[in-house]
C-alpha atoms as a PDB file:
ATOM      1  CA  UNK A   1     135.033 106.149 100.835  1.00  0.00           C
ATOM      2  CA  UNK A   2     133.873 102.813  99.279  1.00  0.00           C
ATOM      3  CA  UNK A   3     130.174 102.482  97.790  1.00  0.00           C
ATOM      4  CA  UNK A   4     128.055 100.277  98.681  1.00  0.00           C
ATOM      5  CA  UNK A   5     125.736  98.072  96.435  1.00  0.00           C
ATOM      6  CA  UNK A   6     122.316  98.862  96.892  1.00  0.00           C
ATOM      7  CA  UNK A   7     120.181  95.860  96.420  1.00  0.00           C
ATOM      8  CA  UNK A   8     117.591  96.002  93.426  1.00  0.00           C
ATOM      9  CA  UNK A   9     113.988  95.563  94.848  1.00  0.00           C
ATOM     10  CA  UNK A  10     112.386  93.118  93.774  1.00  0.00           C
ATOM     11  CA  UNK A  11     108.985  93.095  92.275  1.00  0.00           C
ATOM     12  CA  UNK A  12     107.059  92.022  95.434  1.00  0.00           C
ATOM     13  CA  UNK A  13     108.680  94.664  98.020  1.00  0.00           C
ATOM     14  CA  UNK A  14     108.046  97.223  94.911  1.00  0.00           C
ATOM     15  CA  UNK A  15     104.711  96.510  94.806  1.00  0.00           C
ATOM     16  CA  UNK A  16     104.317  96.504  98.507  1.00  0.00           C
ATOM     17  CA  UNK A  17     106.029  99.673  98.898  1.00  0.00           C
ATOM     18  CA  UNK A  18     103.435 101.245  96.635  1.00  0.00           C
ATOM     19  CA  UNK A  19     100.385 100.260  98.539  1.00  0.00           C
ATOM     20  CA  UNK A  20     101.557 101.333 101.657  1.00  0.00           C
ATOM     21  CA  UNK A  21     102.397 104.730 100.038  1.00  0.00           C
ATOM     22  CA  UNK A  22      99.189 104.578  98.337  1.00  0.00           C
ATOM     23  CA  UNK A  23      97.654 103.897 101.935  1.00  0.00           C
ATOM     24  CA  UNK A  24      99.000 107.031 103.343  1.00  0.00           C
ATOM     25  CA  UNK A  25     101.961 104.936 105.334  1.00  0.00           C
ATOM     26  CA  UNK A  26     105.117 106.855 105.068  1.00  0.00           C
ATOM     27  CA  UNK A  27     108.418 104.909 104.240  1.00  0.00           C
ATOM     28  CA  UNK A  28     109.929 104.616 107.595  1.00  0.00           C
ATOM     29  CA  UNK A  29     113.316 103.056 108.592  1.00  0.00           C
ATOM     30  CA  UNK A  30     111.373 100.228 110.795  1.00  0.00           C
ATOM     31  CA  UNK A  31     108.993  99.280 108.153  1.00  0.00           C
ATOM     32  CA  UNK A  32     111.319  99.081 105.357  1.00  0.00           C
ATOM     33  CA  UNK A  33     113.437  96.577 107.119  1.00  0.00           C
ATOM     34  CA  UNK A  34     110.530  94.921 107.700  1.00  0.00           C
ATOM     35  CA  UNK A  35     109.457  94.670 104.047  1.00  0.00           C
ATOM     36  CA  UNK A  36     113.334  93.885 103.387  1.00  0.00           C
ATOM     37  CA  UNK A  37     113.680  91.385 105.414  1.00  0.00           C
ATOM     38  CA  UNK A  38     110.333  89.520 104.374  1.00  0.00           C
ATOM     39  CA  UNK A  39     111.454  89.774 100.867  1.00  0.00           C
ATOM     40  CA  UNK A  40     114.511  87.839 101.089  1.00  0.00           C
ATOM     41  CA  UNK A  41     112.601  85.094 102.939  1.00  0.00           C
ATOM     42  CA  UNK A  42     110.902  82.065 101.217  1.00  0.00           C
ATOM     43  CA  UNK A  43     108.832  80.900 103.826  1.00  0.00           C
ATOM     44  CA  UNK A  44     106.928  82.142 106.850  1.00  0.00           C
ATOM     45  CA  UNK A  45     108.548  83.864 109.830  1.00  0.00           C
ATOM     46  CA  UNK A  46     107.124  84.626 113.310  1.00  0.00           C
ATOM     47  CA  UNK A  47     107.604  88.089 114.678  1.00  0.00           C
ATOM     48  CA  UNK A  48     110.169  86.847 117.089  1.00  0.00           C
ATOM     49  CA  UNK A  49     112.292  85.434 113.709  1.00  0.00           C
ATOM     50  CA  UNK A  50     111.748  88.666 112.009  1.00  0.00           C
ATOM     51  CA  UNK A  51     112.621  90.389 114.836  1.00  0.00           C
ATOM     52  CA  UNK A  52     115.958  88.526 116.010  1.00  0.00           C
ATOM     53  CA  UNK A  53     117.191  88.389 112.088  1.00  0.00           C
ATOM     54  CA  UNK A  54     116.998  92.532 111.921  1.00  0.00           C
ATOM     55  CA  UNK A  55     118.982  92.841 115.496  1.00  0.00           C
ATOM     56  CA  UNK A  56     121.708  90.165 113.580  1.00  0.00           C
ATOM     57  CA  UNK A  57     122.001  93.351 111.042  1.00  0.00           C
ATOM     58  CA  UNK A  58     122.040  95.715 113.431  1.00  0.00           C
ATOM     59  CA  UNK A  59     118.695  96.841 112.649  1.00  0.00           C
ATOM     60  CA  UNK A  60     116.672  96.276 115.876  1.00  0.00           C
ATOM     61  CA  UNK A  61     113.396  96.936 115.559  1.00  0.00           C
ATOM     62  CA  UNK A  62     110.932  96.413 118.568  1.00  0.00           C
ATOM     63  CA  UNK A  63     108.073  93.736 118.423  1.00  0.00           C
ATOM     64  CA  UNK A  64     104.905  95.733 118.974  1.00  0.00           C
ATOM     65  CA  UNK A  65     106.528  97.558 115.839  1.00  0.00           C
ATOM     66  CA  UNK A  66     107.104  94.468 113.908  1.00  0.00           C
ATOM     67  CA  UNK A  67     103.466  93.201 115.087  1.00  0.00           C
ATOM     68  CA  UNK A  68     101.695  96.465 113.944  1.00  0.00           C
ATOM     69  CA  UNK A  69     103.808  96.829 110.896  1.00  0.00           C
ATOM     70  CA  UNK A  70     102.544  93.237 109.816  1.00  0.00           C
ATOM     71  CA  UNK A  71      99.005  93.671 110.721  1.00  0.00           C
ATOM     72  CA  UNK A  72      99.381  96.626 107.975  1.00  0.00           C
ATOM     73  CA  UNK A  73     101.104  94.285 105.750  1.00  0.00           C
ATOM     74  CA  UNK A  74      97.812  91.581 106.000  1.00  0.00           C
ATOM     75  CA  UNK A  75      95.476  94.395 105.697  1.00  0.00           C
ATOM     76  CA  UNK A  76      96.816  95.184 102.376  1.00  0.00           C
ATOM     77  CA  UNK A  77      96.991  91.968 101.457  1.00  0.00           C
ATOM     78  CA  UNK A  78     100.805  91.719 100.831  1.00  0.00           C
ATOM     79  CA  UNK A  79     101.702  89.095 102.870  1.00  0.00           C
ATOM     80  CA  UNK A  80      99.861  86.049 104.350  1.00  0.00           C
ATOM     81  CA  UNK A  81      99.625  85.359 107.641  1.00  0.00           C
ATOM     82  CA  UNK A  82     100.132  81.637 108.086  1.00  0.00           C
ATOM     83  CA  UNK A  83      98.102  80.228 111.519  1.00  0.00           C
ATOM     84  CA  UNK A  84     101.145  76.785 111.596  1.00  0.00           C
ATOM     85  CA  UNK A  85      99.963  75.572 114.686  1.00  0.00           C
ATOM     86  CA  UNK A  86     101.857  75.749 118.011  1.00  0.00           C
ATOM     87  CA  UNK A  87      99.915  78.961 119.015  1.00  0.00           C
ATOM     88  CA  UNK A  88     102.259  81.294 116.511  1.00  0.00           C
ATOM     89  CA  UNK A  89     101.376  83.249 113.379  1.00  0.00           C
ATOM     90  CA  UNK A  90     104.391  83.626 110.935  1.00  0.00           C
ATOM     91  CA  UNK A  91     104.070  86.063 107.822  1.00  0.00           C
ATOM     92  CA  UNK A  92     105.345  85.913 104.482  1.00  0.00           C
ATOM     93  CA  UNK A  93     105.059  87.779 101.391  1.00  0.00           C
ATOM     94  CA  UNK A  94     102.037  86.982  98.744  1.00  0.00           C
ATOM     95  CA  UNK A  95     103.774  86.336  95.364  1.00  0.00           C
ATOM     96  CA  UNK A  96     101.275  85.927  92.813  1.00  0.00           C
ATOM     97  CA  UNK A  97     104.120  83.668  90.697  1.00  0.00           C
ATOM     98  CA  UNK A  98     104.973  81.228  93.921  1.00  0.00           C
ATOM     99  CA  UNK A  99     102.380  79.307  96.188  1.00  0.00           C
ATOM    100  CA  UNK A 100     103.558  76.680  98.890  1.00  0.00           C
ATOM    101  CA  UNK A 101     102.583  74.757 101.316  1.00  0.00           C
ATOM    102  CA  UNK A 102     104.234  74.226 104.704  1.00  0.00           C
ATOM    103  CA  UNK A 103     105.272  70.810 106.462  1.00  0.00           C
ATOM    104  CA  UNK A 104     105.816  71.996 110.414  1.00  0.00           C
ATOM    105  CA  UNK A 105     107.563  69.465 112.937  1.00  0.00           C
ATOM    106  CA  UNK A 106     106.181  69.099 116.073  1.00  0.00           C
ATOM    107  CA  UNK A 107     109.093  68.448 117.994  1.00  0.00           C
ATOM    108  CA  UNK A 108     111.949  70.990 117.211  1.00  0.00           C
ATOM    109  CA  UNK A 109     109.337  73.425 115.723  1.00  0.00           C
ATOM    110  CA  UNK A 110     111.169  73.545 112.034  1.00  0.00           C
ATOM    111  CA  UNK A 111     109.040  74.409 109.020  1.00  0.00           C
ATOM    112  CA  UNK A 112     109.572  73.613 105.538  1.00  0.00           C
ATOM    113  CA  UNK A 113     108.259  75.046 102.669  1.00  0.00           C
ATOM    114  CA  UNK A 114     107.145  72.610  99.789  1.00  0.00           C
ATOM    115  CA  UNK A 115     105.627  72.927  96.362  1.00  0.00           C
ATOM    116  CA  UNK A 116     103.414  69.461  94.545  1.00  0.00           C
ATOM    117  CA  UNK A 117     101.695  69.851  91.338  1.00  0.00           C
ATOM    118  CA  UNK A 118      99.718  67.021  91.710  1.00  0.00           C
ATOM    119  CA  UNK A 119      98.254  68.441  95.576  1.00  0.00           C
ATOM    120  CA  UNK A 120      97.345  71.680  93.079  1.00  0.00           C
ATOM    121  CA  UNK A 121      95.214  69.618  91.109  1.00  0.00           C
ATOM    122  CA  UNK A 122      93.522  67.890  93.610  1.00  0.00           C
ATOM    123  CA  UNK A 123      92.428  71.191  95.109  1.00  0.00           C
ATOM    124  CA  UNK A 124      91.283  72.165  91.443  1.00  0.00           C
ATOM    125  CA  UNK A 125      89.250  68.852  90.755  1.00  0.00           C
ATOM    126  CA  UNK A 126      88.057  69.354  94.301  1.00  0.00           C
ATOM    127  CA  UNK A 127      86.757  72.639  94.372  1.00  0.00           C
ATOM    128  CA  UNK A 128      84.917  71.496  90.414  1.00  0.00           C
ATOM    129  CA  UNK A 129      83.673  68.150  92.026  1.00  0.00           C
ATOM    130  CA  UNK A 130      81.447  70.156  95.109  1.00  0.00           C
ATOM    131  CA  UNK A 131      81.046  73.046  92.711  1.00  0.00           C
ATOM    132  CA  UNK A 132      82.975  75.586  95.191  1.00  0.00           C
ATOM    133  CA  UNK A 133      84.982  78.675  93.948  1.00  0.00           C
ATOM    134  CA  UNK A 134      88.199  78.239  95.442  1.00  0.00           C
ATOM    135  CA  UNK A 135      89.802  81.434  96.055  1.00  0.00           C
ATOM    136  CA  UNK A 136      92.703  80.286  98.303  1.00  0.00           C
ATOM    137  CA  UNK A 137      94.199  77.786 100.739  1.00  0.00           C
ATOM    138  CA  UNK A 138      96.525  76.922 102.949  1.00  0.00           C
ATOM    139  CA  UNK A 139      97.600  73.178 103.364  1.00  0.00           C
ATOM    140  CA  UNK A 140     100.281  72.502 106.629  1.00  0.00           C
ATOM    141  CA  UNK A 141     101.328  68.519 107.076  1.00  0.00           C
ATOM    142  CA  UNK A 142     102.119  67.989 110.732  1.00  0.00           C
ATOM    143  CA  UNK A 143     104.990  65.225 111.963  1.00  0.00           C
ATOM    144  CA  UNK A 144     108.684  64.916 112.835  1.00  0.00           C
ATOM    145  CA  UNK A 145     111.388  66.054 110.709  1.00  0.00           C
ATOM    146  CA  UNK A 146     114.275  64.238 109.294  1.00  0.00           C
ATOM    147  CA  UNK A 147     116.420  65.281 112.424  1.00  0.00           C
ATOM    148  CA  UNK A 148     113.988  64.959 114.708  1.00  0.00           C
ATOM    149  CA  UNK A 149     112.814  60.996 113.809  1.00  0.00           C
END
């Protein structure tokens, strides 16, 4: 019988496998595809993504599942949940090493992740400027993708 390579965890879905043990949350097979799946990802995903990428690996796993195993998720503050507009949330994992923004097109729906030093700084000078503690943010850029133009 051949083996089969067990993926290393990665920091993140160790961490966040912790704190839901640490919760009282046992490690069950629906919410440790869930935590999987999310830490592969590197941007947001609705529900409905999450869910139709674990039945493509044979791992179905129903949506008020997904939506309640999320909710836990933002509660303890392991992933972000990302309000992009178009009346859907989409989750992804908080990495204290990676921060991004997201560009969203409004006509096939497509979101891209991007990263500018120079937006960074503006926040920074910003939140010094009106004397405001800036503990977080979320910046989205609305338009039309390259396909979509």
């Amino acid at each position: 019988m051949a083996k089969t390579k067990k993926k290393k965890e990665s920091e993140w879905a160790t961490a966040t496998n912790e704190r839901l043990s640490e919760a009282g949350f046992r490690r069950g097979g629906a919410r440790a595809a869930v935590v999987s799946l999310l830490d592969e990802q590197s941007c947001a995903l609705s529900a409905y993504e999450i869910e139709d990428l674990l039945a493509q690996r044979e791992r179905a796993v129903g949506r008020a599942s997904i939506y309640r195993i999320l909710e836990e998720l933002d509660e303890l503050g392991v992933v972000a949940k990302v309000e992009l507009g178009q009346g859907q949330a989409r989750y992804e994992p908080v990495r204290p090493d990676h921060h991004h923004h997201h560009l969203v097109c409004d006509k096939c729906g497509a979101v891209i992740a991007f990263d500018d030093a120079p937006l960074e700084r503006a926040v920074h000078s910003i939140s010094k400027r009106v004397d405001f503690a800036v503990e977080g943010h979320e910046i989205v850029l609305h338009g039309l993708c390259a396909d979509c133009r």
